[in-house]
C-alpha atoms as a PDB file:
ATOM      1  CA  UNK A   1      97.046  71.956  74.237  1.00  0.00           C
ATOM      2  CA  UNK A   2      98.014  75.671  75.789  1.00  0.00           C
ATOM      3  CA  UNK A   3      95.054  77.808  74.760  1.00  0.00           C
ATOM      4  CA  UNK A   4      96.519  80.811  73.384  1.00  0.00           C
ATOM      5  CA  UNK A   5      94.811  84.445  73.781  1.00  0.00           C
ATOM      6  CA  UNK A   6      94.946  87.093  71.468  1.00  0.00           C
ATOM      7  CA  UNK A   7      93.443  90.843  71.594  1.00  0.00           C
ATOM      8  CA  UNK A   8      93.866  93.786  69.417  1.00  0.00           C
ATOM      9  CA  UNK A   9      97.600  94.010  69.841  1.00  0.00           C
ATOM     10  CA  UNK A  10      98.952  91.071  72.314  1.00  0.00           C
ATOM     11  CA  UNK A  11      99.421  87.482  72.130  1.00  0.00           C
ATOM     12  CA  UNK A  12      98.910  85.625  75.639  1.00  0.00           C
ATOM     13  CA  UNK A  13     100.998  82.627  75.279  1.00  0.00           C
ATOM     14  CA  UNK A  14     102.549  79.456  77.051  1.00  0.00           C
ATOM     15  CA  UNK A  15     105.641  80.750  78.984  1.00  0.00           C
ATOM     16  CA  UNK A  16     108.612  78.160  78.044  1.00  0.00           C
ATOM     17  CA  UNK A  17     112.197  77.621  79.518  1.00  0.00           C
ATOM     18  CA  UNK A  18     113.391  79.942  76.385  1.00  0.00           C
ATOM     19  CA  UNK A  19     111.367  82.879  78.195  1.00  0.00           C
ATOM     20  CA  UNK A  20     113.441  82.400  81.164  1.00  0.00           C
ATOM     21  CA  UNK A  21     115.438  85.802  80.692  1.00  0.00           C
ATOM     22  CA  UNK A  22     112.480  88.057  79.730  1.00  0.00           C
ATOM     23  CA  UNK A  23     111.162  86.973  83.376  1.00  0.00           C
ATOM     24  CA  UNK A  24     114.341  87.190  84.808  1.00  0.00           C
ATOM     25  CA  UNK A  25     114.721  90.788  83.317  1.00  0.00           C
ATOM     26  CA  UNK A  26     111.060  91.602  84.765  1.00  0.00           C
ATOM     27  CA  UNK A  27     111.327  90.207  88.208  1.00  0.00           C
ATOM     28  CA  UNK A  28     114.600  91.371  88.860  1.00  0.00           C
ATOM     29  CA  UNK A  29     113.470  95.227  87.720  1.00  0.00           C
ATOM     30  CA  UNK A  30     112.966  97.003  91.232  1.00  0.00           C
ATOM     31  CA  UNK A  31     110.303  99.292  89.247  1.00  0.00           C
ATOM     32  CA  UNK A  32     108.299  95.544  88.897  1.00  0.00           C
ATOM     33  CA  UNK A  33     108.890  94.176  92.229  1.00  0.00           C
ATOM     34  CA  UNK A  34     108.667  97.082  93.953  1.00  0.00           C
ATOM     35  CA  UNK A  35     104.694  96.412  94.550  1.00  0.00           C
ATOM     36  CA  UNK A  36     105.112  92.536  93.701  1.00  0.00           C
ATOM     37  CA  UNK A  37     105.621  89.565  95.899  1.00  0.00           C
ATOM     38  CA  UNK A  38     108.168  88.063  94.011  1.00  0.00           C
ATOM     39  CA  UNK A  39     111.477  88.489  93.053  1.00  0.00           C
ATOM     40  CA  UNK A  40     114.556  87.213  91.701  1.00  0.00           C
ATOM     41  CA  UNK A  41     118.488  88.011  91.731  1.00  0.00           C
ATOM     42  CA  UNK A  42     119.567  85.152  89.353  1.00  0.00           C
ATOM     43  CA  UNK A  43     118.731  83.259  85.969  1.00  0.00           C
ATOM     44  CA  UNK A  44     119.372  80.448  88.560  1.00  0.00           C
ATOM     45  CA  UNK A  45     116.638  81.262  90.626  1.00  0.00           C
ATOM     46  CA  UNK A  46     114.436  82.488  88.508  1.00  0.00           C
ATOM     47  CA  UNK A  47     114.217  78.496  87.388  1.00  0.00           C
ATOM     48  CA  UNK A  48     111.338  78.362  90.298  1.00  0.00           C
ATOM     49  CA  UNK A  49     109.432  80.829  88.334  1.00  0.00           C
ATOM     50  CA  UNK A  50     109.300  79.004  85.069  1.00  0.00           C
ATOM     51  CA  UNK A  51     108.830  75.890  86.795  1.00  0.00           C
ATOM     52  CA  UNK A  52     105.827  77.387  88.628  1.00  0.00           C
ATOM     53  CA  UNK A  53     104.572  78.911  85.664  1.00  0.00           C
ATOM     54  CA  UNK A  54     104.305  75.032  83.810  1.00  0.00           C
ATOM     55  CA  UNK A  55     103.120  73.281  87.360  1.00  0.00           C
ATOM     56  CA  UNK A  56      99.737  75.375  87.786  1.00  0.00           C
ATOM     57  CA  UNK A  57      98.963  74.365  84.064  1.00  0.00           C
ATOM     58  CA  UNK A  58     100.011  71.092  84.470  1.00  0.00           C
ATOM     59  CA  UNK A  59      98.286  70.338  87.857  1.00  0.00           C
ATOM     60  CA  UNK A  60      95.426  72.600  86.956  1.00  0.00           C
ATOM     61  CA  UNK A  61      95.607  74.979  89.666  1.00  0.00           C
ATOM     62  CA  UNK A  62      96.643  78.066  87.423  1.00  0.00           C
ATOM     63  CA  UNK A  63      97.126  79.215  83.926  1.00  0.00           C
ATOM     64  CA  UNK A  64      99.645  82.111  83.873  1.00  0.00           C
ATOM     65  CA  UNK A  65     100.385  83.626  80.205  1.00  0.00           C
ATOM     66  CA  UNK A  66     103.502  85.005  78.721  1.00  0.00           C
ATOM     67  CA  UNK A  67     102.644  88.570  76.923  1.00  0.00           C
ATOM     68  CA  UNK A  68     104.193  89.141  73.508  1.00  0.00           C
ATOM     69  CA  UNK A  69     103.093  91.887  71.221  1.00  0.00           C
ATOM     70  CA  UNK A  70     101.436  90.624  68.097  1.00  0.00           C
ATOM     71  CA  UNK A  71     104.682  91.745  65.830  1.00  0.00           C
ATOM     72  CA  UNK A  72     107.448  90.714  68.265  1.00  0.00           C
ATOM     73  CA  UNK A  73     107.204  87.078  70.237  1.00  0.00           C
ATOM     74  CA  UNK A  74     109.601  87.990  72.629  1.00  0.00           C
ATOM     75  CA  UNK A  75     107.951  88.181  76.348  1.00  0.00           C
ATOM     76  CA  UNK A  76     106.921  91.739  77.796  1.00  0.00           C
ATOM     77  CA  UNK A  77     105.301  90.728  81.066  1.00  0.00           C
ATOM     78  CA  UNK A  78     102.708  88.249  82.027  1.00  0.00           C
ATOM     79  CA  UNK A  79      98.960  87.797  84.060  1.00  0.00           C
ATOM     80  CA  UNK A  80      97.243  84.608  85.191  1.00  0.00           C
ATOM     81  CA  UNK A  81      94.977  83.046  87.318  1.00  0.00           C
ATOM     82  CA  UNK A  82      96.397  80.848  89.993  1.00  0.00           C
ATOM     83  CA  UNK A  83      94.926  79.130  93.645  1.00  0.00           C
ATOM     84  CA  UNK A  84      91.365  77.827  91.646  1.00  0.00           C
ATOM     85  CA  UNK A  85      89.133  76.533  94.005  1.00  0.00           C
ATOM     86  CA  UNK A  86      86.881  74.360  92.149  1.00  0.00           C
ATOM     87  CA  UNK A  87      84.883  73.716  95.313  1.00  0.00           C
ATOM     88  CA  UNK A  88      84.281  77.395  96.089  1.00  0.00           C
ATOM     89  CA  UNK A  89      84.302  78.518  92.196  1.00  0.00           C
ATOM     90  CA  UNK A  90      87.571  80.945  93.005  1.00  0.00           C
ATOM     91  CA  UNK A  91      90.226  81.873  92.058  1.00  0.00           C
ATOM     92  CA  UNK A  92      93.323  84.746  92.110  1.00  0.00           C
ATOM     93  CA  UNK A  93      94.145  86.696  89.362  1.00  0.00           C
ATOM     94  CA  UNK A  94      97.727  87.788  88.928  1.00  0.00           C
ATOM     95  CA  UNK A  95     100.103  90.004  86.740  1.00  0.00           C
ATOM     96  CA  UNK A  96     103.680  92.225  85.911  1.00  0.00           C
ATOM     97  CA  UNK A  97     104.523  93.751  82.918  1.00  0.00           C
ATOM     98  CA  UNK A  98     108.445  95.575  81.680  1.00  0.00           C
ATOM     99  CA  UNK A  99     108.435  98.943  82.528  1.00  0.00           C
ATOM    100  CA  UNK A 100     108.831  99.930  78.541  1.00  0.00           C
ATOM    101  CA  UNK A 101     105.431  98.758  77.892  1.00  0.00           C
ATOM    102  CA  UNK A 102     104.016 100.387  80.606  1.00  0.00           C
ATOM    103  CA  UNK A 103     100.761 103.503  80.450  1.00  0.00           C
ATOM    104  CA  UNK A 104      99.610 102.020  76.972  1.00  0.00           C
ATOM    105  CA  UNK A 105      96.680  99.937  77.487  1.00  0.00           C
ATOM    106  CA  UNK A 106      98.291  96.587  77.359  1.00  0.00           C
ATOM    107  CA  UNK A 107      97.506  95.291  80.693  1.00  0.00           C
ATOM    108  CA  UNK A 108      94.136  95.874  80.606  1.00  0.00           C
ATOM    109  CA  UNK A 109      93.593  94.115  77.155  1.00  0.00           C
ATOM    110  CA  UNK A 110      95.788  91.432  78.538  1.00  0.00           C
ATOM    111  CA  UNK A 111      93.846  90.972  81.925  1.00  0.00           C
ATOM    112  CA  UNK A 112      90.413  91.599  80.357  1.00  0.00           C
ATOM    113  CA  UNK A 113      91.259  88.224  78.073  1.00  0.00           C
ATOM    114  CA  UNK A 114      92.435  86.738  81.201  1.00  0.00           C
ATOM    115  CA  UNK A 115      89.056  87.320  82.694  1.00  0.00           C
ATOM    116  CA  UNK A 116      86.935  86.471  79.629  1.00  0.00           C
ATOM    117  CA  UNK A 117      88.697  82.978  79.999  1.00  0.00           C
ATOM    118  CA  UNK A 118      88.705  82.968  83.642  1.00  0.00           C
ATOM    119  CA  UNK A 119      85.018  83.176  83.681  1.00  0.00           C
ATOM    120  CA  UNK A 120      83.935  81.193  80.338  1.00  0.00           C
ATOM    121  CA  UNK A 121      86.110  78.373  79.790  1.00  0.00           C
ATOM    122  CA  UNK A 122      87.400  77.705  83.456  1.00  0.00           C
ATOM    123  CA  UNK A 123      83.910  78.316  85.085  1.00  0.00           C
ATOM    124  CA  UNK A 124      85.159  80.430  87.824  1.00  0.00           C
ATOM    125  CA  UNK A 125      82.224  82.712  89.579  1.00  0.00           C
ATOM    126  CA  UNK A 126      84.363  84.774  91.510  1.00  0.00           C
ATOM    127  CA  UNK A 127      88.175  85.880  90.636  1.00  0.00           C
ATOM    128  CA  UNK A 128      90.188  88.041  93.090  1.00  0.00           C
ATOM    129  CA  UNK A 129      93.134  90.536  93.326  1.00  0.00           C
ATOM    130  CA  UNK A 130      95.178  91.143  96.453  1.00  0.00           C
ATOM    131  CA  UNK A 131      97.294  94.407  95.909  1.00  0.00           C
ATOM    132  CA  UNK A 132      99.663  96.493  97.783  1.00  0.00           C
ATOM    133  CA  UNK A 133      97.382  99.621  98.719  1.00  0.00           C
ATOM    134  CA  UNK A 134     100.274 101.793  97.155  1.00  0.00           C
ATOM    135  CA  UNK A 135     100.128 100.099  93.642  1.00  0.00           C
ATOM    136  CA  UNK A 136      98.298 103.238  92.679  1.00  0.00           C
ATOM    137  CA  UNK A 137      98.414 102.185  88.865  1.00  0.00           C
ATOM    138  CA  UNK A 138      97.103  98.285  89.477  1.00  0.00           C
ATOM    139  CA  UNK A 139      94.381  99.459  91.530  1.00  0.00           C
ATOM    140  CA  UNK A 140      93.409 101.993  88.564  1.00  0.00           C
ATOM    141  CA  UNK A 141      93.380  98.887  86.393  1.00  0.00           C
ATOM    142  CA  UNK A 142      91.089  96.753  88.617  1.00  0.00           C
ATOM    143  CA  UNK A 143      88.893  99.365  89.273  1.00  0.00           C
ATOM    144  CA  UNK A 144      88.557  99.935  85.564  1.00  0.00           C
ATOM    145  CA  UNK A 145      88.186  96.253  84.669  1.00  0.00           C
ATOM    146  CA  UNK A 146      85.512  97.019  87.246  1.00  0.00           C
ATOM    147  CA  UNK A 147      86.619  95.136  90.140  1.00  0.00           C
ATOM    148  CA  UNK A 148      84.877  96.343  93.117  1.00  0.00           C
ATOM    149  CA  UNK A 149      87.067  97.173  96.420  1.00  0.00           C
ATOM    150  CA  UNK A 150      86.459  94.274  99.277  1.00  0.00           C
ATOM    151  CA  UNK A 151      88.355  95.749 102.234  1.00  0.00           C
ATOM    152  CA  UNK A 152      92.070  96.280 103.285  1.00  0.00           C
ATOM    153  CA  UNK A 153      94.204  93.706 105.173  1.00  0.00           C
ATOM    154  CA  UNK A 154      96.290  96.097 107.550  1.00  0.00           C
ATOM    155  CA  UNK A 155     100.238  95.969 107.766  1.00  0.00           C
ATOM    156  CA  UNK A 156      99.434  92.318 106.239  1.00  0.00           C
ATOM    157  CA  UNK A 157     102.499  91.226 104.844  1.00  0.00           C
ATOM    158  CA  UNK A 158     106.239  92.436 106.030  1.00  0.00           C
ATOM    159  CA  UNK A 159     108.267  93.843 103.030  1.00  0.00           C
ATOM    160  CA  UNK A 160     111.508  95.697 102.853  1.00  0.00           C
ATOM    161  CA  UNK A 161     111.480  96.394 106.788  1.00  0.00           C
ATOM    162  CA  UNK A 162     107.732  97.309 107.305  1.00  0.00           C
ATOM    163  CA  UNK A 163     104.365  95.987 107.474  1.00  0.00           C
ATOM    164  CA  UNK A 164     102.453  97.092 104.190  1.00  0.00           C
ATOM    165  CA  UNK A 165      98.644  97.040 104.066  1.00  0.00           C
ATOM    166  CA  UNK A 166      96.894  94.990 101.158  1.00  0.00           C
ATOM    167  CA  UNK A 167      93.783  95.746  98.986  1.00  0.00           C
ATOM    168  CA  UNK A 168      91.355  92.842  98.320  1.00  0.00           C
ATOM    169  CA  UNK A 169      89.376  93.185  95.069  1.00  0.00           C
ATOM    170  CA  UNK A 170      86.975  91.043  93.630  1.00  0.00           C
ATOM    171  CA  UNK A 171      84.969  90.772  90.705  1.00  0.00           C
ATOM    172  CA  UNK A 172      82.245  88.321  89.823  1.00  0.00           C
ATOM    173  CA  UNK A 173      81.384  86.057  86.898  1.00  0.00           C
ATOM    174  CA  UNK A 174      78.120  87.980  86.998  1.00  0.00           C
ATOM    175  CA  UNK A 175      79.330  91.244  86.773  1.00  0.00           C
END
């Protein structure tokens, strides 16, 4: 069964095929994709995204939860934790949220739960973040969730007709 999370005002939950427009709307939203790797110009395509969303649980690479606040179940954004390396004790944290909810706290309660799962029921010792060095506001969040700084992949990735640079940020079980 899909272990649900819940902090003071969000409910992490399974994403479902009925959530397919609430991702659609977020990963089509240039404000969202403008600092993440994915993104989508059709319900149509945005299939792959659900579809991923169910394989990571079902193949237990990944968990990846749909954000609802505790009043409204309609999806806001998501986080997650996908590429676990059992062997190595890894794995890489993940998340997006609607520009509406945006500078109120709710990522952070929603990744810190990811974490506290992360760490105590999958077992992971060590969870990372890669992040465009631009995404001022998601490194402010992993630095407060106190994710320490690792180094910076230069011009790493091509994106929208340059090479961007990407932050790698890591925090530990023990930590």
């Amino acid at each position: 069964m899909f272990p649900n999370l819940y902090t003071k005002r969000l409910v992490l939950r399974q994403i479902t095929q009925d959530d397919i427009e609430q991702v659609f709307k977020g990963l089509s939203d240039e404000r969202v994709v403008q600092y993440y790797g994915v993104s989508y110009d059709s319900l149509a395509a945005t299939q792959a995204q659900i579809n991923w969303y169910y394989a990571l649980y079902i193949q237990q690479t990944g968990i990846w939860w749909g954000l609802c606040t505790a009043n409204n179940p309609e999806l806001i954004g998501a986080c997650g934790i996908n590429n676990i390396s059992r062997q190595h004790g890894k794995a890489q944290l993940g998340f997006w949220l609607l520009p509406a909810y945006w500078n109120q706290g709710l990522m952070y309660e929603a990744v810190d739960a990811c974490l506290d799962f992360g760490f105590n029921e999958l077992r992971v010792h060590r969870l990372e973040a890669y992040v465009e060095t631009l995404n001022h506001a998601s490194v402010a969040l992993l630095q407060k969730l106190r994710f320490q700084h690792e180094g910076t992949f230069r011009e790493y990735e091509y994106k929208n007709g340059r090479y961007i640079n990407v932050g790698i940020y890591s925090r530990l079980c023990t930590e």
